[in-house]
PDB file of N, CA and C in Angstrom:
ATOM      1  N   UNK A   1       4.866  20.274 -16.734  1.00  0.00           N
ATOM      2  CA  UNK A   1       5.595  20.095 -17.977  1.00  0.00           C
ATOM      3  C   UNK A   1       5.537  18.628 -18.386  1.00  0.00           C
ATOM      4  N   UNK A   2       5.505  18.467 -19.699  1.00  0.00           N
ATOM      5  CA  UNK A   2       5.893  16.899 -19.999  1.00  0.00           C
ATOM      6  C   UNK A   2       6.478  15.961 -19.747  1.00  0.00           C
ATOM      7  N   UNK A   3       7.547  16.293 -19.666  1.00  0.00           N
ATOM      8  CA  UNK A   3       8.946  15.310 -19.190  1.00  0.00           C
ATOM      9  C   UNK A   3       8.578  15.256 -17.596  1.00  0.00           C
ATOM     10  N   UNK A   4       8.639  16.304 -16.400  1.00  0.00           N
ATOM     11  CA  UNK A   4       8.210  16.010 -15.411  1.00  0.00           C
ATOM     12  C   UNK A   4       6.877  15.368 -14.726  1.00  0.00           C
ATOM     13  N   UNK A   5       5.839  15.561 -15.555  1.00  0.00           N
ATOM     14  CA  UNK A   5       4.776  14.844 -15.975  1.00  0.00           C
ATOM     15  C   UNK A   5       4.480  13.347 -16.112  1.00  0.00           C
ATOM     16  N   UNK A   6       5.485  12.723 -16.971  1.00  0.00           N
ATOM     17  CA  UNK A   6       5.586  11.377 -17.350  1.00  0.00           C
ATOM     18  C   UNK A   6       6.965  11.000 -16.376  1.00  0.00           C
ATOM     19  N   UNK A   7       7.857  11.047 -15.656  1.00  0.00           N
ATOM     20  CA  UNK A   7       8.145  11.126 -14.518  1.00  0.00           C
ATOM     21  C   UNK A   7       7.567  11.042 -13.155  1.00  0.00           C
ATOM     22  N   UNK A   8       6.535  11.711 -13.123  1.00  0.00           N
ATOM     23  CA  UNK A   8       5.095  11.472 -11.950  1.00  0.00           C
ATOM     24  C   UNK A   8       4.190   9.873 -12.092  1.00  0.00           C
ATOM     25  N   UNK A   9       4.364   9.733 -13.410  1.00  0.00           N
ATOM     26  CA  UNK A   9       3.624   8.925 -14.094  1.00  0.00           C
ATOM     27  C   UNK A   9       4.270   7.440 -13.737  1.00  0.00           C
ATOM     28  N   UNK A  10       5.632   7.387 -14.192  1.00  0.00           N
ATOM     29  CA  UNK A  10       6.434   6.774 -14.256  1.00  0.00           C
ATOM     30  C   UNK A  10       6.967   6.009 -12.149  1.00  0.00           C
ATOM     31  N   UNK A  11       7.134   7.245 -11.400  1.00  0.00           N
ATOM     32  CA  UNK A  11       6.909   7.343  -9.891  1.00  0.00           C
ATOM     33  C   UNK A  11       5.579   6.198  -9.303  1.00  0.00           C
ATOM     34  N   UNK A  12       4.718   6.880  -9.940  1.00  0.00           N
ATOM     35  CA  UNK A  12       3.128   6.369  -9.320  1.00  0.00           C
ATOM     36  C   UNK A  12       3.427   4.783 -10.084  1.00  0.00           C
ATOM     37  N   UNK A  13       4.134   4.200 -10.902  1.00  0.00           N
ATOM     38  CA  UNK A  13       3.548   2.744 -11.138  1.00  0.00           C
ATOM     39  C   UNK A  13       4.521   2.103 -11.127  1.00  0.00           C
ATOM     40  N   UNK A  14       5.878   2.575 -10.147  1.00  0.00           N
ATOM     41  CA  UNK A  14       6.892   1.996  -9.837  1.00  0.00           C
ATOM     42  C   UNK A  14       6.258   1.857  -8.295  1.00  0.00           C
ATOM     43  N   UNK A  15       5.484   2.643  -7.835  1.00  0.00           N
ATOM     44  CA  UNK A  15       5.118   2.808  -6.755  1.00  0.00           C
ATOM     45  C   UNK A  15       4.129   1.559  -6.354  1.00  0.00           C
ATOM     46  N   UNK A  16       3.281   1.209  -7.254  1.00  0.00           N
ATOM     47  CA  UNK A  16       2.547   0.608  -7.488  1.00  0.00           C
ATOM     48  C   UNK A  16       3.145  -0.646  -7.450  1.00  0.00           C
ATOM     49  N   UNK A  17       4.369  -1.476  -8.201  1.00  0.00           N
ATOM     50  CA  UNK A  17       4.965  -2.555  -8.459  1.00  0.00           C
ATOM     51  C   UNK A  17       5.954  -3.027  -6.969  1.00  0.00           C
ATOM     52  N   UNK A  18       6.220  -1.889  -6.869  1.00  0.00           N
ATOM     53  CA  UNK A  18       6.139  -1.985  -5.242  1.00  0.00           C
ATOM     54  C   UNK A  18       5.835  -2.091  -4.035  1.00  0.00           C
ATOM     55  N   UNK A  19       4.632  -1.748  -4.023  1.00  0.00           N
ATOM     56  CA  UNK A  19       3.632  -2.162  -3.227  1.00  0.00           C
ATOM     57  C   UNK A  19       3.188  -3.697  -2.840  1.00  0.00           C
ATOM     58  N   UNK A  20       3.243  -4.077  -4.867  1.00  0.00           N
ATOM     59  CA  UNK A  20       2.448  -5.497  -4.808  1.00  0.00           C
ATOM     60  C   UNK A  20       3.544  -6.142  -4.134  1.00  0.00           C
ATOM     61  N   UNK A  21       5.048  -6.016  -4.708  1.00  0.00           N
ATOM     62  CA  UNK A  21       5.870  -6.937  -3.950  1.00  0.00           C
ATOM     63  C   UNK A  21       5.640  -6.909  -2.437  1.00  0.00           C
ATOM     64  N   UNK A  22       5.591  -6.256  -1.734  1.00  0.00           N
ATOM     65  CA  UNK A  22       5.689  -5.637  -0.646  1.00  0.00           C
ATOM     66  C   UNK A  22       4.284  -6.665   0.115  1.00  0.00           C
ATOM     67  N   UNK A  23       3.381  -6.178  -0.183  1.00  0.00           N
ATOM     68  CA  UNK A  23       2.144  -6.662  -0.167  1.00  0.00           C
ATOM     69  C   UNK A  23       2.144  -7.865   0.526  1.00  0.00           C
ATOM     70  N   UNK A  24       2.645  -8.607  -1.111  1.00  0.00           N
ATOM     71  CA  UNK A  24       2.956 -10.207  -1.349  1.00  0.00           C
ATOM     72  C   UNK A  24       3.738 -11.117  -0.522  1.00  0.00           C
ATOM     73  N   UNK A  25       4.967 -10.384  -0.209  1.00  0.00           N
ATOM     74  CA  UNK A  25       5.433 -10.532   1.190  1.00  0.00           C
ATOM     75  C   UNK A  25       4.858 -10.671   2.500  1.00  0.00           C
ATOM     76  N   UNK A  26       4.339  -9.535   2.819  1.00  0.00           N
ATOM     77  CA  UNK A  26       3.486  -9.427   4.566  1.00  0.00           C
ATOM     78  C   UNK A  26       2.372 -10.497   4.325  1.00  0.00           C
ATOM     79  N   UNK A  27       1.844 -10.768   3.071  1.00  0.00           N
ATOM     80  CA  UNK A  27       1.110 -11.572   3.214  1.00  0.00           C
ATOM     81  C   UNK A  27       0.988 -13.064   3.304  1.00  0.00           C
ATOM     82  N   UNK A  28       2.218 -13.160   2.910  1.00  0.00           N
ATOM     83  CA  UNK A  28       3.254 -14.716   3.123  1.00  0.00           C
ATOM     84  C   UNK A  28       3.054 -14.594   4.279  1.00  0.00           C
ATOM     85  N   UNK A  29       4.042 -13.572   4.877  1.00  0.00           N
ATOM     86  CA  UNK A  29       4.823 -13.723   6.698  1.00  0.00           C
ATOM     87  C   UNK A  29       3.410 -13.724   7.172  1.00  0.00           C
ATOM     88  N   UNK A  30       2.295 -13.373   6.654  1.00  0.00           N
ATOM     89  CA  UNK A  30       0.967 -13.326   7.812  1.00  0.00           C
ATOM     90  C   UNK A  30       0.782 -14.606   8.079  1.00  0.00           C
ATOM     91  N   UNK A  31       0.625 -15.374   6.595  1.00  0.00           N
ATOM     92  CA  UNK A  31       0.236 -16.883   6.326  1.00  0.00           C
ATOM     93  C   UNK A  31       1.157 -18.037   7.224  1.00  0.00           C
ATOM     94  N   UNK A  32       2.247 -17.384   6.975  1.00  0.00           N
ATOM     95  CA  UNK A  32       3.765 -18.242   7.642  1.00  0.00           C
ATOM     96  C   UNK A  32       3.344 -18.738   9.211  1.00  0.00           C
ATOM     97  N   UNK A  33       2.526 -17.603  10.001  1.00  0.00           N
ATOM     98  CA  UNK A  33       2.911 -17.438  11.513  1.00  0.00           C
ATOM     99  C   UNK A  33       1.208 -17.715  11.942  1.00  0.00           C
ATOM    100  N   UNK A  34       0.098 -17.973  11.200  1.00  0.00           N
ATOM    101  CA  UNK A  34      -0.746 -18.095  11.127  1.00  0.00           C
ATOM    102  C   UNK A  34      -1.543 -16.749  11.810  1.00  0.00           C
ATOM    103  N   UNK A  35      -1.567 -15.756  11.427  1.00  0.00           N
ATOM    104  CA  UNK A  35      -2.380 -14.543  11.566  1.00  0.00           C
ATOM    105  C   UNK A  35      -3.236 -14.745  10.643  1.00  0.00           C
ATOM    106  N   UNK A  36      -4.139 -14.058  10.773  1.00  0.00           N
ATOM    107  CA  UNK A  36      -5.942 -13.663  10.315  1.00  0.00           C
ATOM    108  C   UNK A  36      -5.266 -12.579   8.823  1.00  0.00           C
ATOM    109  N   UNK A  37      -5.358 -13.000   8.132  1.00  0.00           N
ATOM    110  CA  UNK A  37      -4.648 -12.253   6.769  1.00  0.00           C
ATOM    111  C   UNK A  37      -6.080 -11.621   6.420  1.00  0.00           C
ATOM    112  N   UNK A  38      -7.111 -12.166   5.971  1.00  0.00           N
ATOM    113  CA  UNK A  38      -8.089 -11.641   5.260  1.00  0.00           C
ATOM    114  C   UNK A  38      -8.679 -10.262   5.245  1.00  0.00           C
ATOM    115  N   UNK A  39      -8.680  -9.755   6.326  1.00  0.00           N
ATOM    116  CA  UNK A  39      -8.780  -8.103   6.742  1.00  0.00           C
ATOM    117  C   UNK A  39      -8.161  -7.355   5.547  1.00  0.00           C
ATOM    118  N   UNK A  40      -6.546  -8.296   5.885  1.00  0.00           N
ATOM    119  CA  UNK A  40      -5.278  -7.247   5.560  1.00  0.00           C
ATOM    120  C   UNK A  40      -4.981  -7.495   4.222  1.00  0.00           C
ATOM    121  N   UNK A  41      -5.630  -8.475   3.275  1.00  0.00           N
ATOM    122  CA  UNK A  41      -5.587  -8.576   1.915  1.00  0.00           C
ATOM    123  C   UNK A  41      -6.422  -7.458   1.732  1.00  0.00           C
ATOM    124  N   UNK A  42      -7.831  -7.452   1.936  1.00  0.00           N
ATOM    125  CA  UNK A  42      -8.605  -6.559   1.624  1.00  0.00           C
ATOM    126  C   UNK A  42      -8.225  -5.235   1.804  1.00  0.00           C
ATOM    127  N   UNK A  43      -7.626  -5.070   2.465  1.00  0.00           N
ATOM    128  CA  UNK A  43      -6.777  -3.185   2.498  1.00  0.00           C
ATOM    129  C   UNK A  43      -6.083  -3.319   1.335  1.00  0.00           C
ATOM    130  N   UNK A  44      -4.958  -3.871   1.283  1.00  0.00           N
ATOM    131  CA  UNK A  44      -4.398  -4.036   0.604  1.00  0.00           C
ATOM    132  C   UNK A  44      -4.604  -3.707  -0.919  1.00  0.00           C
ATOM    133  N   UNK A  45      -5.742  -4.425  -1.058  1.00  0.00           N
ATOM    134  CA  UNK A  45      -6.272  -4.943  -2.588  1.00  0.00           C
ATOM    135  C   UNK A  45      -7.141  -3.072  -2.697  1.00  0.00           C
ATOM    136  N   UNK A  46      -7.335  -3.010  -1.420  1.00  0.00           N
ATOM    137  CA  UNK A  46      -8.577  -1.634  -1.789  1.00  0.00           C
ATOM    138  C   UNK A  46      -7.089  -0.562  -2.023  1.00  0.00           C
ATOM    139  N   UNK A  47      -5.973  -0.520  -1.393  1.00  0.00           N
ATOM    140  CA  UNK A  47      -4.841   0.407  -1.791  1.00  0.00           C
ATOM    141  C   UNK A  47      -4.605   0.170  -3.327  1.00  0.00           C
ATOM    142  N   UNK A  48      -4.171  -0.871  -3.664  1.00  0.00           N
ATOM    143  CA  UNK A  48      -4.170  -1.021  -5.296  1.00  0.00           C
ATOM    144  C   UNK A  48      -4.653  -0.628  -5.935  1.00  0.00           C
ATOM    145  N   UNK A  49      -6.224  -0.820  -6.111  1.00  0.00           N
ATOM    146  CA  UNK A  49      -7.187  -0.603  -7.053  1.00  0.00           C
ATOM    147  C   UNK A  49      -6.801   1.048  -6.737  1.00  0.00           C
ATOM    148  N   UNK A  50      -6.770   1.724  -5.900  1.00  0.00           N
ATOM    149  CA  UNK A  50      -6.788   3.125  -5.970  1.00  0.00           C
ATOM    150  C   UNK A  50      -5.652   3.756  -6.288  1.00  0.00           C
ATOM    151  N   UNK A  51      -4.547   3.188  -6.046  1.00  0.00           N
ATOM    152  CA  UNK A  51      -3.176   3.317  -6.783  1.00  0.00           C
ATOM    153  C   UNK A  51      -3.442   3.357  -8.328  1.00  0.00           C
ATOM    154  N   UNK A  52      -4.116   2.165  -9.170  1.00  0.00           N
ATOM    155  CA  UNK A  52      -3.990   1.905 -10.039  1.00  0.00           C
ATOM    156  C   UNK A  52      -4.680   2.749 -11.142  1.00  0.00           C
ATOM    157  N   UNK A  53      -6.066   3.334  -9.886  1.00  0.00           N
ATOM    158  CA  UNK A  53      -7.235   4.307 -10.506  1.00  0.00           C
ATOM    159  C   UNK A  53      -6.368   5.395 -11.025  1.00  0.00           C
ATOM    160  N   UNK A  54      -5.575   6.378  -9.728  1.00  0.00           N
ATOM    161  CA  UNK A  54      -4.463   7.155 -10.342  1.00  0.00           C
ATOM    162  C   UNK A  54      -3.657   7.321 -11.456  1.00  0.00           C
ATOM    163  N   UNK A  55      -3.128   6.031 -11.854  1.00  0.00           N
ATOM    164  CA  UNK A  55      -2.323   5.923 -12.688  1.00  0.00           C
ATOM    165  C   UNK A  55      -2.942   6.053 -14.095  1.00  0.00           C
ATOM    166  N   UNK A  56      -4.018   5.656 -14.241  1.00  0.00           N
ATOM    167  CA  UNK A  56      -4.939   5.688 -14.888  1.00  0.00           C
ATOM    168  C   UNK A  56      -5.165   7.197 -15.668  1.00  0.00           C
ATOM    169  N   UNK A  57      -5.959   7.921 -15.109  1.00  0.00           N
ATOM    170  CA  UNK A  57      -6.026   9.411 -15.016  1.00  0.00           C
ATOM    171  C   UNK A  57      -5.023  10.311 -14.147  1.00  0.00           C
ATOM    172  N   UNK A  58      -4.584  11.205 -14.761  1.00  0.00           N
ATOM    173  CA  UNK A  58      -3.441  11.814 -14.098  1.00  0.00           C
ATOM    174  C   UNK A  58      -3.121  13.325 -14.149  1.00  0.00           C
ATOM    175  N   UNK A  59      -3.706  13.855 -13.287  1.00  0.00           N
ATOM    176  CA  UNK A  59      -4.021  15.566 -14.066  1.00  0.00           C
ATOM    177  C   UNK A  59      -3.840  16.087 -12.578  1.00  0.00           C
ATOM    178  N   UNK A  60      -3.656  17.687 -12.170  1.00  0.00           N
ATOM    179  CA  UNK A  60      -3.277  18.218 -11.081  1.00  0.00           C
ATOM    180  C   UNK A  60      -3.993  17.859 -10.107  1.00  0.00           C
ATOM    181  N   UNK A  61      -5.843  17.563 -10.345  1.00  0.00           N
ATOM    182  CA  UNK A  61      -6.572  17.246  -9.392  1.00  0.00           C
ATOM    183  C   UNK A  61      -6.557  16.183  -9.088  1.00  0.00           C
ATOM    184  N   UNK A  62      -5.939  14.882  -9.908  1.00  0.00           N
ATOM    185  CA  UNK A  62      -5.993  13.250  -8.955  1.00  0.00           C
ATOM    186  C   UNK A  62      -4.817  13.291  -8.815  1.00  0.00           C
ATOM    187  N   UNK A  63      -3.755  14.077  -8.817  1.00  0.00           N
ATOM    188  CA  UNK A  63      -2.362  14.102  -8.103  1.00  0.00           C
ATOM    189  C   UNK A  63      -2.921  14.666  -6.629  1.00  0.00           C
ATOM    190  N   UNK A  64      -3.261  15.550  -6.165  1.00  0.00           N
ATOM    191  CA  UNK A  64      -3.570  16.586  -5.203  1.00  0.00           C
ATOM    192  C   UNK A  64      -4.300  14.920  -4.281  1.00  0.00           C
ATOM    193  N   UNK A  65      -5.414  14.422  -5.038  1.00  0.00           N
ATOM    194  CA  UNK A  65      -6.881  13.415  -4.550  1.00  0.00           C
ATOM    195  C   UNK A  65      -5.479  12.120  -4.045  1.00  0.00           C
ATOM    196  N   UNK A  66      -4.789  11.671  -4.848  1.00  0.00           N
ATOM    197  CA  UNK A  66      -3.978  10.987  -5.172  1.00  0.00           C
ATOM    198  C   UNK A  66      -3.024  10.759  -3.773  1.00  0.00           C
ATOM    199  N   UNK A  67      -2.589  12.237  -3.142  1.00  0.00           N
ATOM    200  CA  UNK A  67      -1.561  12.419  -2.108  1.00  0.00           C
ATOM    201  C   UNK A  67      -2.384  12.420  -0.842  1.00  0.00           C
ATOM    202  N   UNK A  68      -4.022  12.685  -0.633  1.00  0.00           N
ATOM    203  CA  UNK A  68      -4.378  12.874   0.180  1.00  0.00           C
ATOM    204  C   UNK A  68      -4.721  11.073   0.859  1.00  0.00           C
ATOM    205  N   UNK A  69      -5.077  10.552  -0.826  1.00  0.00           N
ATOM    206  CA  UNK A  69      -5.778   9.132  -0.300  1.00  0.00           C
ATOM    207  C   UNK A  69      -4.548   8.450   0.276  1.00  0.00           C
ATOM    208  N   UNK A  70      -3.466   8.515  -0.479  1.00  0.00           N
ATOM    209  CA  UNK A  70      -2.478   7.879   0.378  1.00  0.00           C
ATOM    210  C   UNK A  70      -1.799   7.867   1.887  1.00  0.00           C
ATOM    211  N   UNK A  71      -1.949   9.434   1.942  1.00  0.00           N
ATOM    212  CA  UNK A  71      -1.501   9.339   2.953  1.00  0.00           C
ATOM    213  C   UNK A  71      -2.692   8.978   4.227  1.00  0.00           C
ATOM    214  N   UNK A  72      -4.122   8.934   4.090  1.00  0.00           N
ATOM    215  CA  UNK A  72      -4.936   8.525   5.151  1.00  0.00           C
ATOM    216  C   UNK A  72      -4.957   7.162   4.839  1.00  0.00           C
ATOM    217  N   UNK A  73      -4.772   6.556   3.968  1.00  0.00           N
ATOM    218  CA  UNK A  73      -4.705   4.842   3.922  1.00  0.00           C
ATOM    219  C   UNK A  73      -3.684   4.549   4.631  1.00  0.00           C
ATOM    220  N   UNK A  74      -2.253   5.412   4.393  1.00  0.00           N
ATOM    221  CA  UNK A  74      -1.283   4.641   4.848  1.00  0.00           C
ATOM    222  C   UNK A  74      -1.093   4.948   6.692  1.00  0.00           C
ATOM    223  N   UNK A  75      -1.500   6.148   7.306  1.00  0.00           N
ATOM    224  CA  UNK A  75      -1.441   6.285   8.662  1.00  0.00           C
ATOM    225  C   UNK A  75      -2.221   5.250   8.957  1.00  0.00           C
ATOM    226  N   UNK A  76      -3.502   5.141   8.343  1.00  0.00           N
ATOM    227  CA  UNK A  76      -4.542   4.417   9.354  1.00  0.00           C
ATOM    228  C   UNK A  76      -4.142   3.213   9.117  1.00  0.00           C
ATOM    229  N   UNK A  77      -4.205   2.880   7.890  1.00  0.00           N
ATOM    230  CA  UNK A  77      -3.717   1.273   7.933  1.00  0.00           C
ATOM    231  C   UNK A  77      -2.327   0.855   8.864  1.00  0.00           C
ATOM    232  N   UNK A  78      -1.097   1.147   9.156  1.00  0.00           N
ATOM    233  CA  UNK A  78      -0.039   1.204   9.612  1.00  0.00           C
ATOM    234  C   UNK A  78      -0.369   1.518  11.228  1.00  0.00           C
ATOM    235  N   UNK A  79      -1.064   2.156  11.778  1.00  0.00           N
ATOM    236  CA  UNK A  79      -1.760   2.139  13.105  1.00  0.00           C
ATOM    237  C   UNK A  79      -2.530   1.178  13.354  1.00  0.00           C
ATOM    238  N   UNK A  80      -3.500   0.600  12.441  1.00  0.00           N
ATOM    239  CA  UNK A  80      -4.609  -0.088  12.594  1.00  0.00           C
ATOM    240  C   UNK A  80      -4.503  -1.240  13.122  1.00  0.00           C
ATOM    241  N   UNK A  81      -3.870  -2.226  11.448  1.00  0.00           N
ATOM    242  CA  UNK A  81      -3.337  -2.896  11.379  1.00  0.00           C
ATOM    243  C   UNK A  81      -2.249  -3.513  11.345  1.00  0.00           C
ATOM    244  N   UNK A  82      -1.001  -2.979  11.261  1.00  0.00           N
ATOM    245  CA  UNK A  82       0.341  -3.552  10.760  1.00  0.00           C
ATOM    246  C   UNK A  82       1.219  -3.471  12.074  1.00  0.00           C
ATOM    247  N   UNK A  83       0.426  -2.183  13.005  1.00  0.00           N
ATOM    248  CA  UNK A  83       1.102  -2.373  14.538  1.00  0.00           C
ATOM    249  C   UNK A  83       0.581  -3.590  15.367  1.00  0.00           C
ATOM    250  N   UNK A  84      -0.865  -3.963  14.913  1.00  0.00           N
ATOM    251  CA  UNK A  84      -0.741  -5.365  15.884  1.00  0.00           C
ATOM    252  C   UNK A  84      -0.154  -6.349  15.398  1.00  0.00           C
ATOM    253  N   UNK A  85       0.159  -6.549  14.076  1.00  0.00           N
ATOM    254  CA  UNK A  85       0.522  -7.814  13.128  1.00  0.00           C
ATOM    255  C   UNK A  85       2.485  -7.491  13.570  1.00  0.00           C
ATOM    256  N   UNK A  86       2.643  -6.472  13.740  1.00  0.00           N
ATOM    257  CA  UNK A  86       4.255  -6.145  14.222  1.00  0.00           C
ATOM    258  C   UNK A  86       4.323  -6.751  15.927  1.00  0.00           C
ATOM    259  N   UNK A  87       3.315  -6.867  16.661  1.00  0.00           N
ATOM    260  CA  UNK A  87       3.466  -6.727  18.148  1.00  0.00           C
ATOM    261  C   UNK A  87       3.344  -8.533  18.284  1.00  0.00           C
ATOM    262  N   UNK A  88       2.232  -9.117  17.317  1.00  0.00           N
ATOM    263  CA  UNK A  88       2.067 -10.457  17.323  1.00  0.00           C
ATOM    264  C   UNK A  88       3.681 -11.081  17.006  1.00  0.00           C
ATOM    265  N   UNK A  89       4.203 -10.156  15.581  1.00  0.00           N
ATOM    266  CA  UNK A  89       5.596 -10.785  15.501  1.00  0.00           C
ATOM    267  C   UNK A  89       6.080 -11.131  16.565  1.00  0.00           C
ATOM    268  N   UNK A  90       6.581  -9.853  17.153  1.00  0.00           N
ATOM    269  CA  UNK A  90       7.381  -9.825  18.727  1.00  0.00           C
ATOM    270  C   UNK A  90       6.974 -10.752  19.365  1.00  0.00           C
ATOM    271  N   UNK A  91       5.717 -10.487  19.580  1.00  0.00           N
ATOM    272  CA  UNK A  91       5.401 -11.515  20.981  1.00  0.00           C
ATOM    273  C   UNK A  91       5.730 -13.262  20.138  1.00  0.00           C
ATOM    274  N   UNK A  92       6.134 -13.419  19.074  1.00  0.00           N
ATOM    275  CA  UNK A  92       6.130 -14.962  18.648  1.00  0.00           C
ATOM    276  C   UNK A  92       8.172 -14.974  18.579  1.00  0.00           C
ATOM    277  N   UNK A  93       8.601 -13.707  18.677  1.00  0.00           N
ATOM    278  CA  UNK A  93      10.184 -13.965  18.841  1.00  0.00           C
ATOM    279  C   UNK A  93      10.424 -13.474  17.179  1.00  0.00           C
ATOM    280  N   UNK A  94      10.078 -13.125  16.353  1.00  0.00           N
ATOM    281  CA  UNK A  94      10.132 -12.481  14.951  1.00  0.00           C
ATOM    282  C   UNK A  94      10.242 -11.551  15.072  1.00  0.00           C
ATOM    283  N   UNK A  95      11.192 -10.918  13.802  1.00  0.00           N
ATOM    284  CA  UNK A  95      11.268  -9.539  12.987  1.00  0.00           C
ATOM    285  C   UNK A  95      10.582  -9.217  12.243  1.00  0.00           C
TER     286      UNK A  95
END
């Protein structure tokens, strides 16, 4: 329907504005503690652009494409990367 429609719409690029903050952050605290950021921009930047592709076009099939990419970006990335960049915290005495 329309209204729920532009609601989805509305979701995906709040989602999006969130991210960047988010992003923008870990990527400070990477810089802050001197970790190897460059990897983890580049995920990052490749999550966006595909966030943004979404938002873009928006029809049942890049909603469906939409839920799948996210969720294998976000396991793998969050295993990959963000558990050693969490363990480096620890081991430096950080949250």
């Amino acid at each position: 329907a329309g209204s729920e429609f532009e609601e989805l719409v509305e979701s995906l690029r709040e989602l999006v504005r969130y991210t960047e903050h988010h992003f923008a952050t870990e990527e400070r605290l990477m810089d802050e503690v001197g970790a190897s950021a460059e990897r983890h921009r580049g995920e990052h930047q490749h999550l966006l652009e595909g966030l943004m592709r979404f938002t873009v076009k928006l029809d049942s099939a890049s909603v469906s494409e939409s839920s799948h990419f996210l969720q294998d970006w976000l396991f793998r990335h969050i295993d990959e990367v963000d558990r050693p960049f969490g363990a480096l915290l620890r081991s430096r005495g950080q949250r």
